[in-house]
PDB file of N, CA and C in Angstrom:
ATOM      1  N   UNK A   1     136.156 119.960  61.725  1.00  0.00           N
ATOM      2  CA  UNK A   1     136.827 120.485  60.550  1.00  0.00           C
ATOM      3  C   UNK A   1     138.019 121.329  61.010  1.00  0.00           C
ATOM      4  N   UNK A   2     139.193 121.223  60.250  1.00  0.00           N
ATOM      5  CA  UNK A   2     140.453 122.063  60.830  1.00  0.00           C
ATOM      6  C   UNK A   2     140.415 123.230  60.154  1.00  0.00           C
ATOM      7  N   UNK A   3     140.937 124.032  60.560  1.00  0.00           N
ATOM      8  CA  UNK A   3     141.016 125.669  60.254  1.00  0.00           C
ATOM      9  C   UNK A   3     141.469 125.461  58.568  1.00  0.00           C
ATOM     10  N   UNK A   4     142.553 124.872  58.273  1.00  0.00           N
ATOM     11  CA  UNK A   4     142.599 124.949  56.951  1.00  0.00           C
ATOM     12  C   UNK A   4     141.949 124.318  56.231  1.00  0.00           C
ATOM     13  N   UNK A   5     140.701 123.466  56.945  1.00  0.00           N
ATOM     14  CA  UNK A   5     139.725 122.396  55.642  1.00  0.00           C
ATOM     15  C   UNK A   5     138.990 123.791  55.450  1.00  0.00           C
ATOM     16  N   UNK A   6     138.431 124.359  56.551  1.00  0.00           N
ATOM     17  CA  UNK A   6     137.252 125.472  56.684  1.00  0.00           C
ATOM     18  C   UNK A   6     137.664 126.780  55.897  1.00  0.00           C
ATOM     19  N   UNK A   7     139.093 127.204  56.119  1.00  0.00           N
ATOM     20  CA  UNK A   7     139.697 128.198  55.065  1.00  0.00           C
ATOM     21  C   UNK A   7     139.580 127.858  53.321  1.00  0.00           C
ATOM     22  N   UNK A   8     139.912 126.102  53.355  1.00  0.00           N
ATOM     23  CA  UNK A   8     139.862 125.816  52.159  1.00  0.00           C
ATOM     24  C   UNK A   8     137.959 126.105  51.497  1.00  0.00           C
ATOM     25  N   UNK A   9     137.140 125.554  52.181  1.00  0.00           N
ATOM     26  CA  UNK A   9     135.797 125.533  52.042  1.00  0.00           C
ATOM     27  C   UNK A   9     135.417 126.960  51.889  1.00  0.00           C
ATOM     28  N   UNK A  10     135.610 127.865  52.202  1.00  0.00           N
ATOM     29  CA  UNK A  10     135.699 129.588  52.282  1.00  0.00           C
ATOM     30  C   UNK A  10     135.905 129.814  51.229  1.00  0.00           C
ATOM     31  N   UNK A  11     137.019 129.748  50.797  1.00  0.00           N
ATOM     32  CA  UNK A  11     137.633 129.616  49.252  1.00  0.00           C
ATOM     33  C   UNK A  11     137.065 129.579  48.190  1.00  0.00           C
ATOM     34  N   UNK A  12     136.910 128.054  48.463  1.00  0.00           N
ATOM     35  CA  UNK A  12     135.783 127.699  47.201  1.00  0.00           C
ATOM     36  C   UNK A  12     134.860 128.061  47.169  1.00  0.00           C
ATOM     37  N   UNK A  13     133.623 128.733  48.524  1.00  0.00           N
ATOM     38  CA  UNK A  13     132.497 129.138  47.922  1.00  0.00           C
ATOM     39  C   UNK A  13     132.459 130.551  47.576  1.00  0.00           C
ATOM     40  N   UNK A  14     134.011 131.526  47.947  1.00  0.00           N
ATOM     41  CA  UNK A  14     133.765 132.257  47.386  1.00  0.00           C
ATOM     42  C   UNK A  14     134.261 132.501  45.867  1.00  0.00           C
ATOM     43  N   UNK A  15     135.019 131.573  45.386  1.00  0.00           N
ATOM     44  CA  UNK A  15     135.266 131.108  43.987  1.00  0.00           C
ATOM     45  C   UNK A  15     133.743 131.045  43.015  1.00  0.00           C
ATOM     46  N   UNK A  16     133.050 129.979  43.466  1.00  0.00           N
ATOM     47  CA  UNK A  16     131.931 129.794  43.082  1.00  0.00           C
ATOM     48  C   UNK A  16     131.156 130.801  43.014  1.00  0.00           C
ATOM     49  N   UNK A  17     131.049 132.063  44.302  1.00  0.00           N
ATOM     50  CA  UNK A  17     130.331 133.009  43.724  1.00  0.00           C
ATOM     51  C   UNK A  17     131.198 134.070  42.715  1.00  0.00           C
ATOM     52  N   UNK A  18     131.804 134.178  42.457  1.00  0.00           N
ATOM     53  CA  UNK A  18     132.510 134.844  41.860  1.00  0.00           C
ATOM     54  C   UNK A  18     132.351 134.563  40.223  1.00  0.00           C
ATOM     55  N   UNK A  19     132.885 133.144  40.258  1.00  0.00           N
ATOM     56  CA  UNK A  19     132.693 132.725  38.717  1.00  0.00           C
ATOM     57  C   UNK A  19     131.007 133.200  38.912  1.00  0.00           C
ATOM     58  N   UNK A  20     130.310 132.823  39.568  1.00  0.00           N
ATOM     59  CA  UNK A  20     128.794 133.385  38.988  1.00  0.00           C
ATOM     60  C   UNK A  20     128.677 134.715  38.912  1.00  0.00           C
ATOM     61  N   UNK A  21     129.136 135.215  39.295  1.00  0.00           N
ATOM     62  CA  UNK A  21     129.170 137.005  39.062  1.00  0.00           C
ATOM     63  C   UNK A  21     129.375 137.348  37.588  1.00  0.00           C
ATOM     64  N   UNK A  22     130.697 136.376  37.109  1.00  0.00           N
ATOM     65  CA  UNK A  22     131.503 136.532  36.360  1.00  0.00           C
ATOM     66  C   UNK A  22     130.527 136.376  35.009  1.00  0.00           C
ATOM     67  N   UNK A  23     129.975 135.299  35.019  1.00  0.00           N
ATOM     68  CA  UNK A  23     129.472 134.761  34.142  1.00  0.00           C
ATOM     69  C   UNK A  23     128.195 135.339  33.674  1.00  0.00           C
ATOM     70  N   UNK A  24     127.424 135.891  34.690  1.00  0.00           N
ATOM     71  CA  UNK A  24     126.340 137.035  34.668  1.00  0.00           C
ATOM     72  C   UNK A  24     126.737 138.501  33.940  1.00  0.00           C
ATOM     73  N   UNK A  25     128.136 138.335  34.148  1.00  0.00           N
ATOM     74  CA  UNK A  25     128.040 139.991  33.548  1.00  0.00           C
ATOM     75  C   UNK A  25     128.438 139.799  32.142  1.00  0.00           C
ATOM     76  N   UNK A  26     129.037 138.596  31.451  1.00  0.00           N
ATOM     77  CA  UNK A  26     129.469 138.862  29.774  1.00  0.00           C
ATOM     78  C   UNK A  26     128.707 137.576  29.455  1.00  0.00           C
ATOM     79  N   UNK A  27     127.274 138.266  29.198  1.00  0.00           N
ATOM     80  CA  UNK A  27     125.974 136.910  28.647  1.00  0.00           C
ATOM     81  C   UNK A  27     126.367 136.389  27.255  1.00  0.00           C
ATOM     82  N   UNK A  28     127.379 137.782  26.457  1.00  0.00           N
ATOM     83  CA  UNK A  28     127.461 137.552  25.117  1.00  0.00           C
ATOM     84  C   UNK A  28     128.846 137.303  24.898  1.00  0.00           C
ATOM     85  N   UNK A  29     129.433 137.211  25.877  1.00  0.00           N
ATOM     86  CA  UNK A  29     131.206 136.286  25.516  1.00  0.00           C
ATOM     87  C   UNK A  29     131.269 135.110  25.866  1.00  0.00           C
ATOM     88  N   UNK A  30     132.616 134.168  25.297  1.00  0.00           N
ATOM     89  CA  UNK A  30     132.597 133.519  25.280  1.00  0.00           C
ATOM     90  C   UNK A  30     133.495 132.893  26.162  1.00  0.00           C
ATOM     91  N   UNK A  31     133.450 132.815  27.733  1.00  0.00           N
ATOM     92  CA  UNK A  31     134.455 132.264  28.430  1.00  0.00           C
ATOM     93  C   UNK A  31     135.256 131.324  28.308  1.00  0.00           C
ATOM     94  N   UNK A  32     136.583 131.154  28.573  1.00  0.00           N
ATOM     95  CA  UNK A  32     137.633 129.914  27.965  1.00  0.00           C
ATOM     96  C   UNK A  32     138.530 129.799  29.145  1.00  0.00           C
ATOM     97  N   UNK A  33     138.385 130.898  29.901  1.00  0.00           N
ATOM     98  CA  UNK A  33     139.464 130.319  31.080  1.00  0.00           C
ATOM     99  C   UNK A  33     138.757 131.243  32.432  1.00  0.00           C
ATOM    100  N   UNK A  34     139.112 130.664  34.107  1.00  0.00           N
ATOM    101  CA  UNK A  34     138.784 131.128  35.132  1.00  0.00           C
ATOM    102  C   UNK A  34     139.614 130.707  35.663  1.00  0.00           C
ATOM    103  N   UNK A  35     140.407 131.130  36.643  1.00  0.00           N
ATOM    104  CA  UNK A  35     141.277 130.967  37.175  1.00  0.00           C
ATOM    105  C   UNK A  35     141.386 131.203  38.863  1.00  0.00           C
ATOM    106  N   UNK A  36     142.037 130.563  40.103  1.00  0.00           N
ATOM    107  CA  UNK A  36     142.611 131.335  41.062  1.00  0.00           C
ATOM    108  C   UNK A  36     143.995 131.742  40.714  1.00  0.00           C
ATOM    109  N   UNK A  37     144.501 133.210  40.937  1.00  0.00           N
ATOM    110  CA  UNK A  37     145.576 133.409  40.765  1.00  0.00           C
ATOM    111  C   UNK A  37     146.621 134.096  41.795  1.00  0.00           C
ATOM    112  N   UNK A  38     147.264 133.380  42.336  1.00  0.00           N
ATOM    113  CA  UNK A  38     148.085 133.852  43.432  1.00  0.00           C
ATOM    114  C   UNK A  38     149.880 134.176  43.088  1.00  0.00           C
ATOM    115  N   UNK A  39     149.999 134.529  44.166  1.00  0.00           N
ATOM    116  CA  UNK A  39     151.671 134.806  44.265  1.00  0.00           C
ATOM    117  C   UNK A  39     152.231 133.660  44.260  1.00  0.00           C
ATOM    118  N   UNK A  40     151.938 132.440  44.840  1.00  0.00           N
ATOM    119  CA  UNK A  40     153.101 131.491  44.910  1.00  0.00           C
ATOM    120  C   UNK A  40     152.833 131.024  46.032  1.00  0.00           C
ATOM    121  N   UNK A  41     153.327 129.809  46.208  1.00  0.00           N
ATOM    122  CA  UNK A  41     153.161 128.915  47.897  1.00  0.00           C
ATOM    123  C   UNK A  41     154.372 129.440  48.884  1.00  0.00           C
ATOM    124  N   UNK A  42     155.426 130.160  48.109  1.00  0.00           N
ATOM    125  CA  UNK A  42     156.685 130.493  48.613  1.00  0.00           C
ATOM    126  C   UNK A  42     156.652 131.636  49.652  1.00  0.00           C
ATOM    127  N   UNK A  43     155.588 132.694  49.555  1.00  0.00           N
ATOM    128  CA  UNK A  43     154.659 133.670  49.713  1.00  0.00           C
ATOM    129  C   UNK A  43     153.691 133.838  49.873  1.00  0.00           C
ATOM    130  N   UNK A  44     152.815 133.039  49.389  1.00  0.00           N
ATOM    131  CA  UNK A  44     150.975 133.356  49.538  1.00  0.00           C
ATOM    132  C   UNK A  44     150.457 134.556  49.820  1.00  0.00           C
ATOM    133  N   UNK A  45     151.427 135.444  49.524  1.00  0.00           N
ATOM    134  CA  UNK A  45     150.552 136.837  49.843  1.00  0.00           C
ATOM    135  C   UNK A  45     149.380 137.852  49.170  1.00  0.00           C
ATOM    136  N   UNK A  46     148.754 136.772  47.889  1.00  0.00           N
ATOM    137  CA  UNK A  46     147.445 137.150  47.842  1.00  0.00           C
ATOM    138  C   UNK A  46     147.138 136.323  46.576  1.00  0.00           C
ATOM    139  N   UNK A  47     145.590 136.434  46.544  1.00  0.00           N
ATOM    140  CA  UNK A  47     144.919 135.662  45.864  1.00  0.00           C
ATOM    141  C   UNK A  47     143.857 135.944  45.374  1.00  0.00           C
ATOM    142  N   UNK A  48     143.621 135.932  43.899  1.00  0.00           N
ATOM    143  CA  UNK A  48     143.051 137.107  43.620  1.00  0.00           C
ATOM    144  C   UNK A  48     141.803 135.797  42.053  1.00  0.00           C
ATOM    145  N   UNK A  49     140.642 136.255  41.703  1.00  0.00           N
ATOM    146  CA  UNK A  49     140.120 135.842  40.285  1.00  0.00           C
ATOM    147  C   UNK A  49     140.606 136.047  39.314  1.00  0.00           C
ATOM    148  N   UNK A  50     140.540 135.276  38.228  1.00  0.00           N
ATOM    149  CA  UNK A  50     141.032 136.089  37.252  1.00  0.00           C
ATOM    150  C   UNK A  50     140.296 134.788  35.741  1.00  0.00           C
ATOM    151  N   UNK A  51     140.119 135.784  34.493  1.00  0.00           N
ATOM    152  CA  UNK A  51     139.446 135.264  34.027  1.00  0.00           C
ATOM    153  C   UNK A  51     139.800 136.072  32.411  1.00  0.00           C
ATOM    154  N   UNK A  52     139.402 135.117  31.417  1.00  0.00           N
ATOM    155  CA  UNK A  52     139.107 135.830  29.711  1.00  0.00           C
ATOM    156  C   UNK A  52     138.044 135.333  29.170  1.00  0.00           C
ATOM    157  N   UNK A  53     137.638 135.782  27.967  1.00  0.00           N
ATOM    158  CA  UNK A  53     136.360 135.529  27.285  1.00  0.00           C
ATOM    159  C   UNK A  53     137.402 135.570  26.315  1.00  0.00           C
ATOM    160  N   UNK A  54     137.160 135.102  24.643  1.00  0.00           N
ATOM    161  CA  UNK A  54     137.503 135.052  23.213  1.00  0.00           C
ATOM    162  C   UNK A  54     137.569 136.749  22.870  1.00  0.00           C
ATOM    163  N   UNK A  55     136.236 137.369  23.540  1.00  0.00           N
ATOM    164  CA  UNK A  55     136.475 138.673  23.052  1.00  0.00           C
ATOM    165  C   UNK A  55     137.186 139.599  24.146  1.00  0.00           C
ATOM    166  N   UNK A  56     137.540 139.292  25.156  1.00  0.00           N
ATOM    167  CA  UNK A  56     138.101 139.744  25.989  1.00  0.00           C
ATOM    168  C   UNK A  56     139.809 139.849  24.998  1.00  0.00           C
ATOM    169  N   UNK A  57     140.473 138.511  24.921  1.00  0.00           N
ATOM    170  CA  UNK A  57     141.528 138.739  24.173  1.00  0.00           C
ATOM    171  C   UNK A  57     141.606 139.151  23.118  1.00  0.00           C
ATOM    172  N   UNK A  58     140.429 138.616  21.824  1.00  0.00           N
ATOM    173  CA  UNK A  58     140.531 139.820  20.871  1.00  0.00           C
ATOM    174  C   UNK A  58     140.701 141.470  21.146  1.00  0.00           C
ATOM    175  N   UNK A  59     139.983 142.085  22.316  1.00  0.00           N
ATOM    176  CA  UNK A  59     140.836 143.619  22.509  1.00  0.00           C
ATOM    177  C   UNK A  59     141.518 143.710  23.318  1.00  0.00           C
ATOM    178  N   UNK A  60     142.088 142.476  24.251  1.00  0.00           N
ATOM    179  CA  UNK A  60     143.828 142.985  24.515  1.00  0.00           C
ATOM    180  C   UNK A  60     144.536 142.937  23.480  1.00  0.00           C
ATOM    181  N   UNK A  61     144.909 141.694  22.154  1.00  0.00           N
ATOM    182  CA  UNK A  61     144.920 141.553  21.068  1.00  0.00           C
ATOM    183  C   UNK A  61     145.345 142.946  20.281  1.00  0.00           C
ATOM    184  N   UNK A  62     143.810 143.532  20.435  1.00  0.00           N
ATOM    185  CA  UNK A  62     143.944 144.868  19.132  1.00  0.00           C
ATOM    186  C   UNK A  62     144.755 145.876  20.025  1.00  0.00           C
ATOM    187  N   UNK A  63     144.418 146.068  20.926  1.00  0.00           N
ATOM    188  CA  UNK A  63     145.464 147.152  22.201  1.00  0.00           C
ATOM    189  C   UNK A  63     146.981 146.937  21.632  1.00  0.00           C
ATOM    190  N   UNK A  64     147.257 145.705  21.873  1.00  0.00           N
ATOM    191  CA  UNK A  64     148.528 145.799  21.951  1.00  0.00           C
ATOM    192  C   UNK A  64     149.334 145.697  20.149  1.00  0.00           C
ATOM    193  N   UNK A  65     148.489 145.456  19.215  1.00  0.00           N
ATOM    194  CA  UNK A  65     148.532 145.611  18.126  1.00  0.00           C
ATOM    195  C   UNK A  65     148.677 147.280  17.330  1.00  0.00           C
ATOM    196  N   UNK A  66     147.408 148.086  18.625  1.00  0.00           N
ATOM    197  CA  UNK A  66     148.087 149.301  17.954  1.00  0.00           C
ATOM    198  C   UNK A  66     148.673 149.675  18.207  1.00  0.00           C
ATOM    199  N   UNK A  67     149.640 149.563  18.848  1.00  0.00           N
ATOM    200  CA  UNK A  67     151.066 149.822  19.830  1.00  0.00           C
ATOM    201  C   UNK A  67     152.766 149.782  18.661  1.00  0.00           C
ATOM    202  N   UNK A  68     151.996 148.940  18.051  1.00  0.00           N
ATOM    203  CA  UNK A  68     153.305 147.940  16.858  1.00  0.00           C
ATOM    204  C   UNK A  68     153.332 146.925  17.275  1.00  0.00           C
ATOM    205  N   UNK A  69     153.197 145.920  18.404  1.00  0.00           N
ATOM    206  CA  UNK A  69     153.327 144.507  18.803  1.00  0.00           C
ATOM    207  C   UNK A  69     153.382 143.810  17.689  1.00  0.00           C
ATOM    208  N   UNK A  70     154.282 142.752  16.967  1.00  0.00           N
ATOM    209  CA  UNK A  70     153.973 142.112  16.150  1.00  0.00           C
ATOM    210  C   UNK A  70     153.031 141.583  15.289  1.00  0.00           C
ATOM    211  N   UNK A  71     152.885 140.150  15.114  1.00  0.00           N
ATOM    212  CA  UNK A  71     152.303 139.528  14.426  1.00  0.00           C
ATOM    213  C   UNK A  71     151.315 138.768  15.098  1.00  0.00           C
ATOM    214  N   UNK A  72     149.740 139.016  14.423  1.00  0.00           N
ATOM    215  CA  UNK A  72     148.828 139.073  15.145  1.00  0.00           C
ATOM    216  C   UNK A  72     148.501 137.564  15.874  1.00  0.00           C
ATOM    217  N   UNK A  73     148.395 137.085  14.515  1.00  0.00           N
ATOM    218  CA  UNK A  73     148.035 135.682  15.375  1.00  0.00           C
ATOM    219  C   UNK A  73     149.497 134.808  16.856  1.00  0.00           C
ATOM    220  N   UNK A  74     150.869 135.157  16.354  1.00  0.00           N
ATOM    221  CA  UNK A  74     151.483 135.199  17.268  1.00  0.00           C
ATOM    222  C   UNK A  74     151.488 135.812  19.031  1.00  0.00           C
ATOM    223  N   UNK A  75     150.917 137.261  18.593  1.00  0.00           N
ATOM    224  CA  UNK A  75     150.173 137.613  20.014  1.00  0.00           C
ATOM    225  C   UNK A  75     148.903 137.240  20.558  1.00  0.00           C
ATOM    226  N   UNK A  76     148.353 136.532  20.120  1.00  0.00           N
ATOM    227  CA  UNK A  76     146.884 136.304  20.850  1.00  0.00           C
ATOM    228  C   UNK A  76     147.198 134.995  21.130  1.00  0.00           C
ATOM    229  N   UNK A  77     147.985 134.154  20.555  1.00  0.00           N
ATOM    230  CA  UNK A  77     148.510 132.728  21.010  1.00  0.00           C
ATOM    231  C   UNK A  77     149.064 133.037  22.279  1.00  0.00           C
ATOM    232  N   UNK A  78     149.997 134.365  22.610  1.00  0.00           N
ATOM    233  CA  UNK A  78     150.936 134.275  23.550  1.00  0.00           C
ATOM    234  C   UNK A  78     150.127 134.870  24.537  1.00  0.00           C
ATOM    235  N   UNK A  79     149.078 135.655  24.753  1.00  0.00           N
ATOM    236  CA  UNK A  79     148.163 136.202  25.464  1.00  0.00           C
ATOM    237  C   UNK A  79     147.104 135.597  26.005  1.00  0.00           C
ATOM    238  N   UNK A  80     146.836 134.549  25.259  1.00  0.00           N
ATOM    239  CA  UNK A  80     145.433 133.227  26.242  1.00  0.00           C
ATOM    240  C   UNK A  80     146.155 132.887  26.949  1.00  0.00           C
ATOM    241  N   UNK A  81     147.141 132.595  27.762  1.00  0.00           N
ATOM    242  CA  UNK A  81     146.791 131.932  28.630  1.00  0.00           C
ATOM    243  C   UNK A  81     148.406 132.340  29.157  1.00  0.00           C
ATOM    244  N   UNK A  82     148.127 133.963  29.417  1.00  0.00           N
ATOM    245  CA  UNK A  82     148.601 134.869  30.427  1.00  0.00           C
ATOM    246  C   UNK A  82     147.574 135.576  31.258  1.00  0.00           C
ATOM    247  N   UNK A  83     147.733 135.661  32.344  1.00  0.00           N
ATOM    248  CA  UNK A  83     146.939 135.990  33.258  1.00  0.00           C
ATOM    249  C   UNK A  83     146.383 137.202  33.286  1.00  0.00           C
ATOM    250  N   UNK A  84     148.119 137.762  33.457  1.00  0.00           N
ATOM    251  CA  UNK A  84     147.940 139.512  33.725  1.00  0.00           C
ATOM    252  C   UNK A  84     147.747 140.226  32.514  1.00  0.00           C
ATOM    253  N   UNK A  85     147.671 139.453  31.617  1.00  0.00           N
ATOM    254  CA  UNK A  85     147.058 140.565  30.471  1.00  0.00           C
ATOM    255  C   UNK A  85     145.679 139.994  29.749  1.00  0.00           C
ATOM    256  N   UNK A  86     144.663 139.344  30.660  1.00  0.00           N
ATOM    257  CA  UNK A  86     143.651 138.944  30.606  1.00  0.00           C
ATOM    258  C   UNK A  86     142.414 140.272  30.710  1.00  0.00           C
ATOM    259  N   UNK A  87     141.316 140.432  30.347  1.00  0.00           N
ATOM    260  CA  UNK A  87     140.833 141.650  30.178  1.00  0.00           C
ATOM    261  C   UNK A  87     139.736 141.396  31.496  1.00  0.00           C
ATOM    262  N   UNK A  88     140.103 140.327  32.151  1.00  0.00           N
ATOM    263  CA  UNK A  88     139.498 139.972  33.507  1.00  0.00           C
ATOM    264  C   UNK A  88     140.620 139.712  34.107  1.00  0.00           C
ATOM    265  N   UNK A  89     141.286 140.003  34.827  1.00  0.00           N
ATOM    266  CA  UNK A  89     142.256 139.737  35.751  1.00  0.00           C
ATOM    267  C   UNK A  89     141.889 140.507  37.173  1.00  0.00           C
ATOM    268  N   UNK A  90     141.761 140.028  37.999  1.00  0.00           N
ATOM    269  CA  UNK A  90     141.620 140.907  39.114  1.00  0.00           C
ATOM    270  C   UNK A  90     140.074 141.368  39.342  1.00  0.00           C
ATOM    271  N   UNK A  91     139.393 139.665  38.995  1.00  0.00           N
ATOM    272  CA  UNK A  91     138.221 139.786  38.951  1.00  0.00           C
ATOM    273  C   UNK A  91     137.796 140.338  40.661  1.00  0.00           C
ATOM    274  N   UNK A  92     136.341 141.588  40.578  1.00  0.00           N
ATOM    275  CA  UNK A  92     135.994 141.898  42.063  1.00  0.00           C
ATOM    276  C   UNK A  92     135.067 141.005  42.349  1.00  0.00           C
ATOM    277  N   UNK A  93     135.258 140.647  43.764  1.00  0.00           N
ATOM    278  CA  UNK A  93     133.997 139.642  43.587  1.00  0.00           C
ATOM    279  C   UNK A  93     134.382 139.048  45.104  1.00  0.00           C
ATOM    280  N   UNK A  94     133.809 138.067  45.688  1.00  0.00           N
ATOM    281  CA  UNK A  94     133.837 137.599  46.735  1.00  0.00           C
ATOM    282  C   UNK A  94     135.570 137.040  47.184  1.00  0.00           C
ATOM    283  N   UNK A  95     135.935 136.258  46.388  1.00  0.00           N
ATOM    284  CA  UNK A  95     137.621 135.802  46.553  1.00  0.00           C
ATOM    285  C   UNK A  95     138.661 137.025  46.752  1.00  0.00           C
ATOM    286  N   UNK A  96     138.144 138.351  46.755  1.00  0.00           N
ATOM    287  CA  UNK A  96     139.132 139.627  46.887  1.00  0.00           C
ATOM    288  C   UNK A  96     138.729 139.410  48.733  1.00  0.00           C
ATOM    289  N   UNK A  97     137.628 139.003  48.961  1.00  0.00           N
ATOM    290  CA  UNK A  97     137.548 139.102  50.632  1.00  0.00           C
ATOM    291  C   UNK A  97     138.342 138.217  51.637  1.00  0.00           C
ATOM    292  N   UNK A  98     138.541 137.324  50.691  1.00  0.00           N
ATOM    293  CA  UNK A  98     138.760 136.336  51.567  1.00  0.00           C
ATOM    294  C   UNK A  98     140.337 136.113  52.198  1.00  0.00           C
ATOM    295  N   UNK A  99     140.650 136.146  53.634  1.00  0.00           N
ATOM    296  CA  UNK A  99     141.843 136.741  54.252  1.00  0.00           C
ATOM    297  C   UNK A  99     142.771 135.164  54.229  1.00  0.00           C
ATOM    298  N   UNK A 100     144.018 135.412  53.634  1.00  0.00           N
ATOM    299  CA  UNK A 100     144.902 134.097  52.821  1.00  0.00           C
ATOM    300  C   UNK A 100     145.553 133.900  54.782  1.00  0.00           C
ATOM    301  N   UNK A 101     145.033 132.334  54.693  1.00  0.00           N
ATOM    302  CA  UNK A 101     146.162 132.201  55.741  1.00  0.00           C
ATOM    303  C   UNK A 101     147.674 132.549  56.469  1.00  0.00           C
TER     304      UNK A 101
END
């Protein structure tokens, strides 16, 4: 196996534990997205989980609603399926260990 099949294999099982972490801790949400989320191939300088539940964005949603943010259903459209304002982003978990080629 070459260093980057074995880096790649690393990866994934610590992906895998992670989403199981993930999934253990919100028994009563409703997950819709998991993600790896990195800087870019241009860079690769880190790589990190990241994840939402339905109710996860409903209170980024209301957060940024009591702020004045517009119109509601317009922001929660524009907020699924942004990363960094996911109420899991920067999931801790095994993939924070793992050292990016």
């Amino acid at each position: 196996m070459t260093h980057e099949a074995e880096w790649v294999a690393h990866l994934e099982k610590a992906l895998k534990a992670t989403a199981r972490e993930f999934v253990a801790s919100v028994p009563d949400e409703a997950i819709y997205a998991f993600a790896l989320y990195t800087s870019g191939e241009s860079d690769f300088g880190y790589a990190l989980a990241s994840a939402n539940t339905e109710e996860g964005l409903a209170r980024t949603a209301a957060r940024y609603l009591e702020r004045g943010a517009g119109d509601p259903e317009a922001l929660a459209r524009d907020l699924r399926w942004n990363p960094g304002d996911w109420a899991f982003h920067e999931l801790p978990g095994p993939v924070e260990n793992v050292t990016l080629p």
